[in-house]
Protein backbone atom coordinates (compact mmCIF):
# COMPACT_ATOMS: atom_id res chain seq x y z
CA UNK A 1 0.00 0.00 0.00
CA UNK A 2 1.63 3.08 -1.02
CA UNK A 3 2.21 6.17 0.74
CA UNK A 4 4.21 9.89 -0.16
CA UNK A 5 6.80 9.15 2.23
CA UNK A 6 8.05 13.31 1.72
CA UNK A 7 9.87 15.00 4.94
CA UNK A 8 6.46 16.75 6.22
CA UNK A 9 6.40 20.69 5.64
CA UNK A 10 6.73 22.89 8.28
CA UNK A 11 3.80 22.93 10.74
CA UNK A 12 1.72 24.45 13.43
CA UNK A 13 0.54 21.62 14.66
CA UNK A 14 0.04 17.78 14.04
CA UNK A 15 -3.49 16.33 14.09
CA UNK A 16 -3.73 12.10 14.92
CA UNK A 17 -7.28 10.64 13.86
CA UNK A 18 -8.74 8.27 15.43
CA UNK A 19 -7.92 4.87 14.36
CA UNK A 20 -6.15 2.20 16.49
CA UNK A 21 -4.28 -0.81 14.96
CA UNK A 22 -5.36 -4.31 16.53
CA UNK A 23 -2.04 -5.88 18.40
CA UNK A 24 -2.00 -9.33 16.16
CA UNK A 25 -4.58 -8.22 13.40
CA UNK A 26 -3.35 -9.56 9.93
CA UNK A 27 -2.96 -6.59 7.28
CA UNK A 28 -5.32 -6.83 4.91
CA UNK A 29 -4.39 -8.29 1.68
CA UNK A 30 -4.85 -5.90 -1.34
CA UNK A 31 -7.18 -7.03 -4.44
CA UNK A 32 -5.72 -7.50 -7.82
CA UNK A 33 -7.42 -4.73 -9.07
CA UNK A 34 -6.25 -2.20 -6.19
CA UNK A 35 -2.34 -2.86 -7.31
CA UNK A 36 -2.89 -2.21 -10.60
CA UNK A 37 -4.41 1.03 -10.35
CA UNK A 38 -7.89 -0.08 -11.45
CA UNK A 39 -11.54 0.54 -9.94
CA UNK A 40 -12.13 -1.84 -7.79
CA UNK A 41 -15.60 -3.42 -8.20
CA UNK A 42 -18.33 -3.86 -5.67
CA UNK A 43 -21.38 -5.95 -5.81
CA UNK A 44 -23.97 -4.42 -4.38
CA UNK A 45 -27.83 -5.04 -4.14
CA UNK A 46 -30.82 -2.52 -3.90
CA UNK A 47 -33.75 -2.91 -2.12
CA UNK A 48 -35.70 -2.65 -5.19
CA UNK A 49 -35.55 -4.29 -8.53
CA UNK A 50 -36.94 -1.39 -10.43
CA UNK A 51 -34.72 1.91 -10.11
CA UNK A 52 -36.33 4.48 -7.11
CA UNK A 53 -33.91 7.44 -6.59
CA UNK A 54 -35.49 6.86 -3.08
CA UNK A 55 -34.23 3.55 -2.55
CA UNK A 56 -31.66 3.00 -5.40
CA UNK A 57 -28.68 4.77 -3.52
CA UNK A 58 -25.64 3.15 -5.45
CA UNK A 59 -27.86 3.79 -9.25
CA UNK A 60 -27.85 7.36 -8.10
CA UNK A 61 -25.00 7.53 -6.60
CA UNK A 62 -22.92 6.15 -9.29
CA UNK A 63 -24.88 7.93 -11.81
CA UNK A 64 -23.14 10.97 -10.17
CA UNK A 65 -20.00 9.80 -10.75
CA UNK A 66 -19.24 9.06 -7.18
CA UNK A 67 -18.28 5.67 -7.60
CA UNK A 68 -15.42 6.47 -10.13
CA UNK A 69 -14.56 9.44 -7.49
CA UNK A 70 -13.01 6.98 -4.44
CA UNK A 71 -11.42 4.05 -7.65
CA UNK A 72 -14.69 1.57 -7.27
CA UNK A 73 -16.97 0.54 -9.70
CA UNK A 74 -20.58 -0.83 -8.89
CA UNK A 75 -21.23 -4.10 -10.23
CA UNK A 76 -25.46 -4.52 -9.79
CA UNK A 77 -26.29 -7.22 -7.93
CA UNK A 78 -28.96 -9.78 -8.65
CA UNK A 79 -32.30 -8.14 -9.09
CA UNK A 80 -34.57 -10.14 -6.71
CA UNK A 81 -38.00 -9.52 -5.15
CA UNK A 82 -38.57 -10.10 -1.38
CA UNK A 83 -37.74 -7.14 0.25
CA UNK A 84 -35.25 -6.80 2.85
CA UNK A 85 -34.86 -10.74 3.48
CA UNK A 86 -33.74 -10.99 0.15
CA UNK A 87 -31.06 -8.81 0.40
CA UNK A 88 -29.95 -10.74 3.70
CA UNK A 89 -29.96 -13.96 2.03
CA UNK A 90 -28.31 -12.66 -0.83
CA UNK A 91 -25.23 -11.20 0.94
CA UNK A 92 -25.41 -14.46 3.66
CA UNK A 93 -24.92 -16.76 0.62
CA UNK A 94 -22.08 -14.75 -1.04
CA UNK A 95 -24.38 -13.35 -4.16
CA UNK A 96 -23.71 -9.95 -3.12
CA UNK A 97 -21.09 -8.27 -0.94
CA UNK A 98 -23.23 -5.12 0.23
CA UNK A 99 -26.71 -5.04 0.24
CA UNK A 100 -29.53 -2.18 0.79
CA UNK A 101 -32.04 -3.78 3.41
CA UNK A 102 -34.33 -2.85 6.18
CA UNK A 103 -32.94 -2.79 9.49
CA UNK A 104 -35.98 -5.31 11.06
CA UNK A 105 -34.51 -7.95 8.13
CA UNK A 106 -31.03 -7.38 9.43
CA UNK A 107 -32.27 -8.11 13.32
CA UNK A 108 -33.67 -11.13 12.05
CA UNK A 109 -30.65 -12.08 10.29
CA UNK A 110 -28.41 -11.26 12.97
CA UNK A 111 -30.79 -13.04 16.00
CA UNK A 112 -30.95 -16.38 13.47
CA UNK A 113 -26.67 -16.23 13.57
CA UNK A 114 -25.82 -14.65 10.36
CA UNK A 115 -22.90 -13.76 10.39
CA UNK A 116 -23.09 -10.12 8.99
CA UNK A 117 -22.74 -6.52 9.70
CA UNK A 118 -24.73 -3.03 8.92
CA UNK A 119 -21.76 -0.77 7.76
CA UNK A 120 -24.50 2.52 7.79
CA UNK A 121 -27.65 3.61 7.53
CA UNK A 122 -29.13 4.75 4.69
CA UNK A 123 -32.02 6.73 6.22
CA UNK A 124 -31.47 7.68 9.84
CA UNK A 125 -34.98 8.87 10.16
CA UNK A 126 -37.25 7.15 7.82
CA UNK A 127 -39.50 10.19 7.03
CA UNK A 128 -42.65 9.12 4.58
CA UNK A 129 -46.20 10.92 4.53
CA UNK A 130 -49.69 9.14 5.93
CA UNK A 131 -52.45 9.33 3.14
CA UNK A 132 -55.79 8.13 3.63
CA UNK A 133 -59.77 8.12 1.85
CA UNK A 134 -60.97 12.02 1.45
CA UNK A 135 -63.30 11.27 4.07
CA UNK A 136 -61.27 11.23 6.56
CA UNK A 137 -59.97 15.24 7.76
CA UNK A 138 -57.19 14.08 10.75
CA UNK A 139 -55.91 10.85 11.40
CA UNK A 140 -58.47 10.96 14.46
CA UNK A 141 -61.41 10.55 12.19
CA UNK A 142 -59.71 6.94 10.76
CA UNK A 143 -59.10 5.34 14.52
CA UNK A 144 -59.69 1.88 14.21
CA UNK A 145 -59.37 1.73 10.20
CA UNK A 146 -57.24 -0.57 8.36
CA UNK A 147 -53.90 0.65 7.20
CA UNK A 148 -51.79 -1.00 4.79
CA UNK A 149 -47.69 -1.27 4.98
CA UNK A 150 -45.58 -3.14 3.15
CA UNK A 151 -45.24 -6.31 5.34
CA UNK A 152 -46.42 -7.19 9.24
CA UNK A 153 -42.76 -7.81 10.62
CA UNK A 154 -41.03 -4.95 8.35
CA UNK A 155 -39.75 -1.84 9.12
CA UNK A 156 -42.31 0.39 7.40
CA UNK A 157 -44.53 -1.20 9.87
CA UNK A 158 -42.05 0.17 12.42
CA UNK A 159 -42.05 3.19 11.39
CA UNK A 160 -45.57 3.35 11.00
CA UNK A 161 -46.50 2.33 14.49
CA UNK A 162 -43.98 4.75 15.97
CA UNK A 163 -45.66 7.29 14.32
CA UNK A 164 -49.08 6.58 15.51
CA UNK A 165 -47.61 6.49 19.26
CA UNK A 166 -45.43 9.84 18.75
CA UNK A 167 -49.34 11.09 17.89
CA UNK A 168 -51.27 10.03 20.86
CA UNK A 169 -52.52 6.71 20.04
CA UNK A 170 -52.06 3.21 20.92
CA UNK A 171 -49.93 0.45 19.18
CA UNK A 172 -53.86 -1.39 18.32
CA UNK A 173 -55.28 1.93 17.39
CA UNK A 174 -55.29 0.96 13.72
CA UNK A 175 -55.67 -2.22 11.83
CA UNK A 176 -52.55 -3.03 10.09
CA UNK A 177 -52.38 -4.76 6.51
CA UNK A 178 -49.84 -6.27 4.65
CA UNK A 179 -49.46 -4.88 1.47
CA UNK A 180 -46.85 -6.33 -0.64
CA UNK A 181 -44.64 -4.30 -3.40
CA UNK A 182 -43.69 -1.16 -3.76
CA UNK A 183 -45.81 2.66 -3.20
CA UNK A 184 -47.73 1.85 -6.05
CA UNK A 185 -49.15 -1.29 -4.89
CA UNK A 186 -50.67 0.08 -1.36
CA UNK A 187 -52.13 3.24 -2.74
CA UNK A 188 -53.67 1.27 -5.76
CA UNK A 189 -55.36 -0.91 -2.79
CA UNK A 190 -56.00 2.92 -0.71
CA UNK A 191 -57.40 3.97 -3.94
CA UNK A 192 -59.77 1.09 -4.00
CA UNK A 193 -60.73 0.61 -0.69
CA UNK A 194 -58.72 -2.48 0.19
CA UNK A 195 -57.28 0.00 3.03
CA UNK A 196 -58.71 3.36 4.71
CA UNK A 197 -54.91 4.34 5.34
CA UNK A 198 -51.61 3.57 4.12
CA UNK A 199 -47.51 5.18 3.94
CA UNK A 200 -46.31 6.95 0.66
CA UNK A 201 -42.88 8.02 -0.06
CA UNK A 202 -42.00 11.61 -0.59
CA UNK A 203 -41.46 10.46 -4.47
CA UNK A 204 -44.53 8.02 -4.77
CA UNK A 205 -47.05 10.62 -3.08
CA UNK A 206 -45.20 13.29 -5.77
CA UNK A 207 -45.79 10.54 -8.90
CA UNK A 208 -49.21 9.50 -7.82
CA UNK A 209 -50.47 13.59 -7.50
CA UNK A 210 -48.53 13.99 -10.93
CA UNK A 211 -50.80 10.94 -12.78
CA UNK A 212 -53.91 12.25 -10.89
CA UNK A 213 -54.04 9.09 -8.78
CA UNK A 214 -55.25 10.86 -6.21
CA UNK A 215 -58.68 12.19 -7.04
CA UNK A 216 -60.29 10.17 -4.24
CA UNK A 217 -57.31 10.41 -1.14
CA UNK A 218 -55.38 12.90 0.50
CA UNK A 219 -52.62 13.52 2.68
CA UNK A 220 -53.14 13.64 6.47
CA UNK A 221 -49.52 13.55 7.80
CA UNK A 222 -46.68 15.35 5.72
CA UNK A 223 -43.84 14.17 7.69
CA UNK A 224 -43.79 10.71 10.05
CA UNK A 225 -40.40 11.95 11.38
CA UNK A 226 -42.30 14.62 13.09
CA UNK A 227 -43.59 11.97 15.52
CA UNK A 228 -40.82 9.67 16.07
CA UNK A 229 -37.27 9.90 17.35
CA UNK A 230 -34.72 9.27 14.65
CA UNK A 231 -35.19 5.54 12.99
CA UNK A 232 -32.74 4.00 11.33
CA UNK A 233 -34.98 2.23 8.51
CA UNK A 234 -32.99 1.35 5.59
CA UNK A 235 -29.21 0.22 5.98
CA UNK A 236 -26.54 -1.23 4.02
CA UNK A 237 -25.68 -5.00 5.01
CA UNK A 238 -22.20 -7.13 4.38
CA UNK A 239 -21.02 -10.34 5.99
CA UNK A 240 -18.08 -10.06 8.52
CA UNK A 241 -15.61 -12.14 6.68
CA UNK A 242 -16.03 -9.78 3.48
CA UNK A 243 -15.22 -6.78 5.98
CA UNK A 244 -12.16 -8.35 7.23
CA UNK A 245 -10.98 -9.12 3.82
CA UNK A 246 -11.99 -6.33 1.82
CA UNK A 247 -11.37 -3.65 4.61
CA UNK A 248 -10.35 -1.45 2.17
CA UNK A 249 -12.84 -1.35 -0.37
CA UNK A 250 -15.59 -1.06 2.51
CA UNK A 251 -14.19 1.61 3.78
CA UNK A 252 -13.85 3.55 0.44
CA UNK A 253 -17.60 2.26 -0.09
CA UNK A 254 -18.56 4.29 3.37
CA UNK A 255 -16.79 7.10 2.43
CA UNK A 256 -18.06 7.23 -1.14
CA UNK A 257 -21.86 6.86 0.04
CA UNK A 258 -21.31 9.57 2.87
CA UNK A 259 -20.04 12.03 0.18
CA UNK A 260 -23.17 11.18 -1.68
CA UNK A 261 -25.88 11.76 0.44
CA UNK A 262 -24.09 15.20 1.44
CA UNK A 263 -24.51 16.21 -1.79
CA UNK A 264 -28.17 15.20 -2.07
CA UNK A 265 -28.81 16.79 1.11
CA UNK A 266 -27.43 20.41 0.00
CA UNK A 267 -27.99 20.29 -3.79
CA UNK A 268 -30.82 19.77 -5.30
CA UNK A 269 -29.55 19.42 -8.48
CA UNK A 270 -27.34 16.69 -7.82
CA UNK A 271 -30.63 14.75 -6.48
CA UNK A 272 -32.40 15.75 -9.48
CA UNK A 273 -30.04 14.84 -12.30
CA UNK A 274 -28.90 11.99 -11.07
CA UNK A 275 -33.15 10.94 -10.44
CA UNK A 276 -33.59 11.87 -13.85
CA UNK A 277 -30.60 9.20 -15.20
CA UNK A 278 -32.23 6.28 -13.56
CA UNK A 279 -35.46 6.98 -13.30
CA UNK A 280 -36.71 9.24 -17.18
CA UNK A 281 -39.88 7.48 -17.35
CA UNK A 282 -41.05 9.22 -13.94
CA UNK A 283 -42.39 11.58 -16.33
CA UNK A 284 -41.99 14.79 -13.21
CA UNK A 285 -40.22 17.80 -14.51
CA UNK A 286 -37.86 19.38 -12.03
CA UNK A 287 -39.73 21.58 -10.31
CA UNK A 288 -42.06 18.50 -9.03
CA UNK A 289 -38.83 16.60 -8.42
CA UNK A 290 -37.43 19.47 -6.57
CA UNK A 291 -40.74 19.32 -3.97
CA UNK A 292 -40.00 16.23 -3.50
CA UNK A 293 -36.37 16.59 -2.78
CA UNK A 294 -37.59 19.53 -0.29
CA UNK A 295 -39.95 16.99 0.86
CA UNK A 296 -37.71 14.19 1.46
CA UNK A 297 -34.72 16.83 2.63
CA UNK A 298 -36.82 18.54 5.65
CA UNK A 299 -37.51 15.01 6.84
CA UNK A 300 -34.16 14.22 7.27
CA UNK A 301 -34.04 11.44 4.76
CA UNK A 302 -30.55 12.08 3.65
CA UNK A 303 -27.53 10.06 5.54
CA UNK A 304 -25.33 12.65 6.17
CA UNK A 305 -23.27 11.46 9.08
CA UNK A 306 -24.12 7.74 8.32
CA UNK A 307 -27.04 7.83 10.86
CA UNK A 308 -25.80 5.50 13.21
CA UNK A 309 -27.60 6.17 16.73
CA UNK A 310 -27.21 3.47 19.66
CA UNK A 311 -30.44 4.92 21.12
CA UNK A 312 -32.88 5.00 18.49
CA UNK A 313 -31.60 1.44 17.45
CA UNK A 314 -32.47 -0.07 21.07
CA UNK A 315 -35.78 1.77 20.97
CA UNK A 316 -36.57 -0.36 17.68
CA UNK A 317 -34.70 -3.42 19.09
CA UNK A 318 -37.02 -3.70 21.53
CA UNK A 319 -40.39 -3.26 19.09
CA UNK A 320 -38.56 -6.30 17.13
CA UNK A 321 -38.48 -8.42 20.78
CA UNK A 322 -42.19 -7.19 21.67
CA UNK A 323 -43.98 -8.28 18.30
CA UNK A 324 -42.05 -11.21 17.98
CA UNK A 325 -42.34 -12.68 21.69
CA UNK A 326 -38.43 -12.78 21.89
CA UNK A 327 -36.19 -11.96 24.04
CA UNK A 328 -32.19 -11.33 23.24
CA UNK A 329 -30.12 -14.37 22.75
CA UNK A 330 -26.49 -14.55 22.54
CA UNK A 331 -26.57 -13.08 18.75
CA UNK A 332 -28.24 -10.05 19.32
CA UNK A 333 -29.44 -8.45 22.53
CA UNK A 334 -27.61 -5.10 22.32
CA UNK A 335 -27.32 -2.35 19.33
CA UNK A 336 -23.60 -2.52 19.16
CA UNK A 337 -24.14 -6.28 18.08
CA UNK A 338 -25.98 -4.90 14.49
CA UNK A 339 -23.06 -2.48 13.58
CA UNK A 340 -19.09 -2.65 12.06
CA UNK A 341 -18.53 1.30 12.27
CA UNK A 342 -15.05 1.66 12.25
CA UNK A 343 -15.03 2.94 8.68
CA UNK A 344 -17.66 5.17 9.07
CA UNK A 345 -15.97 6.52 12.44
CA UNK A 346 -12.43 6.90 10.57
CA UNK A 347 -14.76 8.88 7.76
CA UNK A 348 -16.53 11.06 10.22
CA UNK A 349 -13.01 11.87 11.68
CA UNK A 350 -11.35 12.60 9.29
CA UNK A 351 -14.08 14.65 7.70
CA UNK A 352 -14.50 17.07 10.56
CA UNK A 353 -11.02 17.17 11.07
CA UNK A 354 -10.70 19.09 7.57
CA UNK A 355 -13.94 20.63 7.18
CA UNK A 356 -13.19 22.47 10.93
CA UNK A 357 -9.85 23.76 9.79
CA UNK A 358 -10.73 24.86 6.30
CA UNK A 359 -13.93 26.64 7.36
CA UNK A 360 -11.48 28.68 9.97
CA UNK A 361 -9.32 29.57 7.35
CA UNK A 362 -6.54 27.59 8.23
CA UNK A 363 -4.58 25.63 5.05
CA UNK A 364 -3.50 22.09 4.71
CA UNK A 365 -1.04 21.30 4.15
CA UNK A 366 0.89 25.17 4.04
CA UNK A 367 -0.06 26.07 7.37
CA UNK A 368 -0.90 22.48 9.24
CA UNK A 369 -0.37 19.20 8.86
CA UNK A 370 -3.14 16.36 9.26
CA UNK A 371 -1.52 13.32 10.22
CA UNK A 372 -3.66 10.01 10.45
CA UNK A 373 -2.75 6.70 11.97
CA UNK A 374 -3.13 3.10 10.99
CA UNK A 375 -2.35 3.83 7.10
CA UNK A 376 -6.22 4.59 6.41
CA UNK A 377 -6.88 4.72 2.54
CA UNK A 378 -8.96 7.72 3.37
CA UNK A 379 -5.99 9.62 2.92
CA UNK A 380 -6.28 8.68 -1.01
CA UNK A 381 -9.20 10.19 -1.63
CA UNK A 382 -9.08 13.30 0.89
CA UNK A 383 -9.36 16.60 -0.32
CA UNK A 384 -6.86 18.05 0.83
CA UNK A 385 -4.50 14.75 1.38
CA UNK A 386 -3.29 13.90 4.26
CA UNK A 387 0.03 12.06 5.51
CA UNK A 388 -0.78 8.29 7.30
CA UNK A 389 1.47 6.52 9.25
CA UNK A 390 2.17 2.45 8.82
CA UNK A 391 1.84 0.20 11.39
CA UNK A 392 3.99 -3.37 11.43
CA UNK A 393 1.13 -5.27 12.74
CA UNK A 394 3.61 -8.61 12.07
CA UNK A 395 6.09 -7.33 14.45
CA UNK A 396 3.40 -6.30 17.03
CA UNK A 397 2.02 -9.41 16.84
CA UNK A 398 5.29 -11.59 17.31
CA UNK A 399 6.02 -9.29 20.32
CA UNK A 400 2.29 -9.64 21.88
CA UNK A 401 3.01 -13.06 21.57
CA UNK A 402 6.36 -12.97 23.58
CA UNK A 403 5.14 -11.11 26.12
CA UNK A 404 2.10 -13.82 26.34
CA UNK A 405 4.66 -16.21 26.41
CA UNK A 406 6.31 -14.50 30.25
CA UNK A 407 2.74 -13.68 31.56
CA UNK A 408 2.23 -18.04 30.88
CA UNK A 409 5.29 -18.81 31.85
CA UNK A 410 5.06 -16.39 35.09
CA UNK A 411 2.15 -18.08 36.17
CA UNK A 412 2.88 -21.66 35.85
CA UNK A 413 6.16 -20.66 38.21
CA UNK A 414 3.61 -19.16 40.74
CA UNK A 415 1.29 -21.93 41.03
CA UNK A 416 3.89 -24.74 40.96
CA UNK A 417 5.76 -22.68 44.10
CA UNK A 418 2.23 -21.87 45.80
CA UNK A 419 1.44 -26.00 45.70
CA UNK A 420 5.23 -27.05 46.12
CA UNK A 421 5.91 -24.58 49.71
CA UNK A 422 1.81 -24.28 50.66
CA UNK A 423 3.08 -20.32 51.00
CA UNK A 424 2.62 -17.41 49.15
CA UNK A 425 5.55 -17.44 46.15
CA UNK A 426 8.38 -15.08 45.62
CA UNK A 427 7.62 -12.04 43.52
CA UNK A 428 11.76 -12.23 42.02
CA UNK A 429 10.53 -13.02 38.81
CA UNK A 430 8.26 -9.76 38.72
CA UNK A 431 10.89 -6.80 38.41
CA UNK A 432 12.13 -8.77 34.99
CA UNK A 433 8.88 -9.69 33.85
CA UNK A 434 7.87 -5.68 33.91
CA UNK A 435 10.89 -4.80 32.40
CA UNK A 436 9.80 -6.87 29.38
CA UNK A 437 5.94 -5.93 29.16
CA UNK A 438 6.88 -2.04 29.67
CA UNK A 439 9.66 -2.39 26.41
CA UNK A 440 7.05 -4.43 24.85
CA UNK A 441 3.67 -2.71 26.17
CA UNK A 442 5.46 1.18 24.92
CA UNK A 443 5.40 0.59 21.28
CA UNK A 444 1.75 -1.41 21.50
CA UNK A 445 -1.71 0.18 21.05
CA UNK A 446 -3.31 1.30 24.77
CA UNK A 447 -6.16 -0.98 24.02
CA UNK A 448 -4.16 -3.61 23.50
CA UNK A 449 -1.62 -3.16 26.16
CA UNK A 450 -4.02 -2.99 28.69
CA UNK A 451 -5.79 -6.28 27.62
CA UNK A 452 -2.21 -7.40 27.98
CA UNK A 453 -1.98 -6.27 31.20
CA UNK A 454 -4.42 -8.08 32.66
């Protein structure tokens, strides 16, 4: 992995990211691809098979040109039905290294021993609108009314419940139906009465008003998020194993998908064109598309800081338990057992890092130098570039295992003299043996060395 190995320039100051190097953690092998200076690819699955610039985040984003931006290349997964199970199977059985899923699918995936990972979330607050029959003013007047989502166990469900509770109303208050495939499908059955109620996207709600679908419904909640703490809804999945051996092209991935959605958040253009690419026979012109981007923008939909939040995950975590009549086994009970965010922490750190010193006018690299540890690729693709320091993670591992070597070798002497004399032993061996762990223990990450120390 190369690096500019130039005598730094004169500095103010030297920044260290975040980033510790595990003790006897392998290096990751790099790709084929990655040596010779070519994209490398990545398989990844959306959560639908038809292109949504709501749910199609790698279409859009690589019809931006993001992809080609951090040297990856998106290689479409398989195009399946299914929803978010689907897209767990598909990455559990190898026939897609990242998927787009719902988080609920991931739980269930996780709970049932998958072995696999959510590397961010997509949409950290799930924001759709409520629509039901014109004869119904405020969602008061439909109490008790049948309300169709997408599936019983799936996080529109979720979302939708949440949203009824962050109102006033009880968890039973409505009927809930299961209405399989995609906005189209549940307000075709609102439309005909199958359902009194029923969730829109920001985009489906804006297509359906567009094709004068809506002659005989209305809107009665704009924004869910209004009524519900932040959700993490949609997510992108991979198994462990492909983490550990593609580190690098997952955490160019994060990176690429953060820089993404920041641009969708504060350009509306770059939402808009890239909608237009995948999706032309949507038939909106852009100033529909741009309500909808409003739409979709003031209800937080965009992932800007990867939308990661312990809180609101255990807050959904324990829905999953309650409608399921679960309880936490030794697969999933807590939140931190869903994520791998060490990318998207490097990304976020390194990220402020610059954006903090640029916006107060201080330059990198003439005036300071940003110095990360660990030899992150993120100091590629940063803008402005960084300098990264190596770490021998061979020669910290032979030395962890010397040192593991006097702690065994420490003990056995201490047992064999506390059985052998019936008498507390003599503590002669200790200067030498801290002698050794302090030379070793020095050049050895703190969380490491204090594991070692015990």
């Amino acid at each position: 992995m190369s690096r500019t190995t130039a005598p730094l320039r004169r500095t103010a100051a030297f920044l260290v990211l975040a980033g510790t190097a595990a003790a006897i953690a392998a290096a990751p092998a790099l790709s084929q691809a990655q040596t010779a200076g070519t994209p490398a690819a990545i398989k990844a699955t959306e959560l639908e098979p038809t292109p949504d610039p709501s749910l199609s985040f790698n279409a859009m984003a690589d019809a931006m040109g993001v992809f080609g931006k951090y040297g990856l290349k998106l290689d479409p997964g398989p195009k399946l039905g299914g929803g978010g199970p689907a897209r767990v199977q598909a990455v559990v059985t190898g026939n897609s290294e990242v998927a787009t899923s719902d988080i609920i699918s991931v739980m269930g995936g996780i709970y049932s021993g998958a072995n696999i990972k959510i590397l961010m979330v997509m949409t950290p607050y799930g924001d759709e609108e409520v629509w039901g029959q014109d004869k119904y003013k405020t969602l008061k007047d439909a109490e008790g009314q049948s309300w169709g989502v997408a599936s019983l166990g799936g996080a529109q469900r979720f979302n939708a419940q949440m949203t009824v509770e962050g109102m006033g109303f009880k968890s039973d208050a409505f009927q809930w139906i299961a209405i399989t495939g995609t906005d189209a499908a549940r307000l075709e059955a609102l439309d005909t009465g199958r359902t009194q109620l029923t969730n829109l996207s920001h985009l489906g709600a804006a297509l359906a008003e567009a094709k004068g679908f809506t002659k005989q419904v209305h809107i009665l909640v704009e924004h869910s998020s209004k009524y519900t703490p932040p959700v993490p809804r949609l997510v992108v999945v991979a198994q462990t194993d492909w983490l550990k051996s593609h580190q690098d092209e997952a955490t160019r991935y994060v990176e690429m998908m953060l820089d993404a959605h920041r641009q969708w958040e504060s350009n509306a253009n770059s939402w808009i064109d890239a909608t237009k690419k995948i999706y032309p026979e949507a038939g909106l012109n852009d100033q529909e598309l741009k309500a909808a981007w409003l739409l979709f923008r003031d209800g937080g939909y965009f992932s800007v800081n990867g939308g990661i939040n312990y809180a609101a995950t255990q807050k959904i975590m324990d829905l999953f338990f309650k409608l399921r009549s679960e309880s936490p086994n030794q697969y999933l009970s807590k939140p931190a057992d869903l994520y791998e965010d060490r990318d998207l922490k490097a990304t976020i750190d390194l990220r402020a890092v610059l954006k903090g010193l640029l916006k107060g006018g201080v330059r990198v690299p003439q005036d300071i130098s940003v110095t990360g540890f660990d030899n992150t690729r993120l100091a590629e693709y940063s803008n402005p570039s960084i300098t990264t320091v190596d770490v021998h993670r061979d020669m910290l591992g032979q030395m962890a295992a010397d040192a593991l070597h006097v702690i065994v070798d420490h003990r056995a002497q201490f047992r064999a003299a506390r059985f052998a004399e019936h008498q507390q032993p003599d503590f002669h061996l200790r200067p030498y043996f801290l002698r050794f762990s302090r030379r070793v223990l020095r050049l050895m990450p703190s969380a490491s060395a204090a594991r070692l120390i015990l």
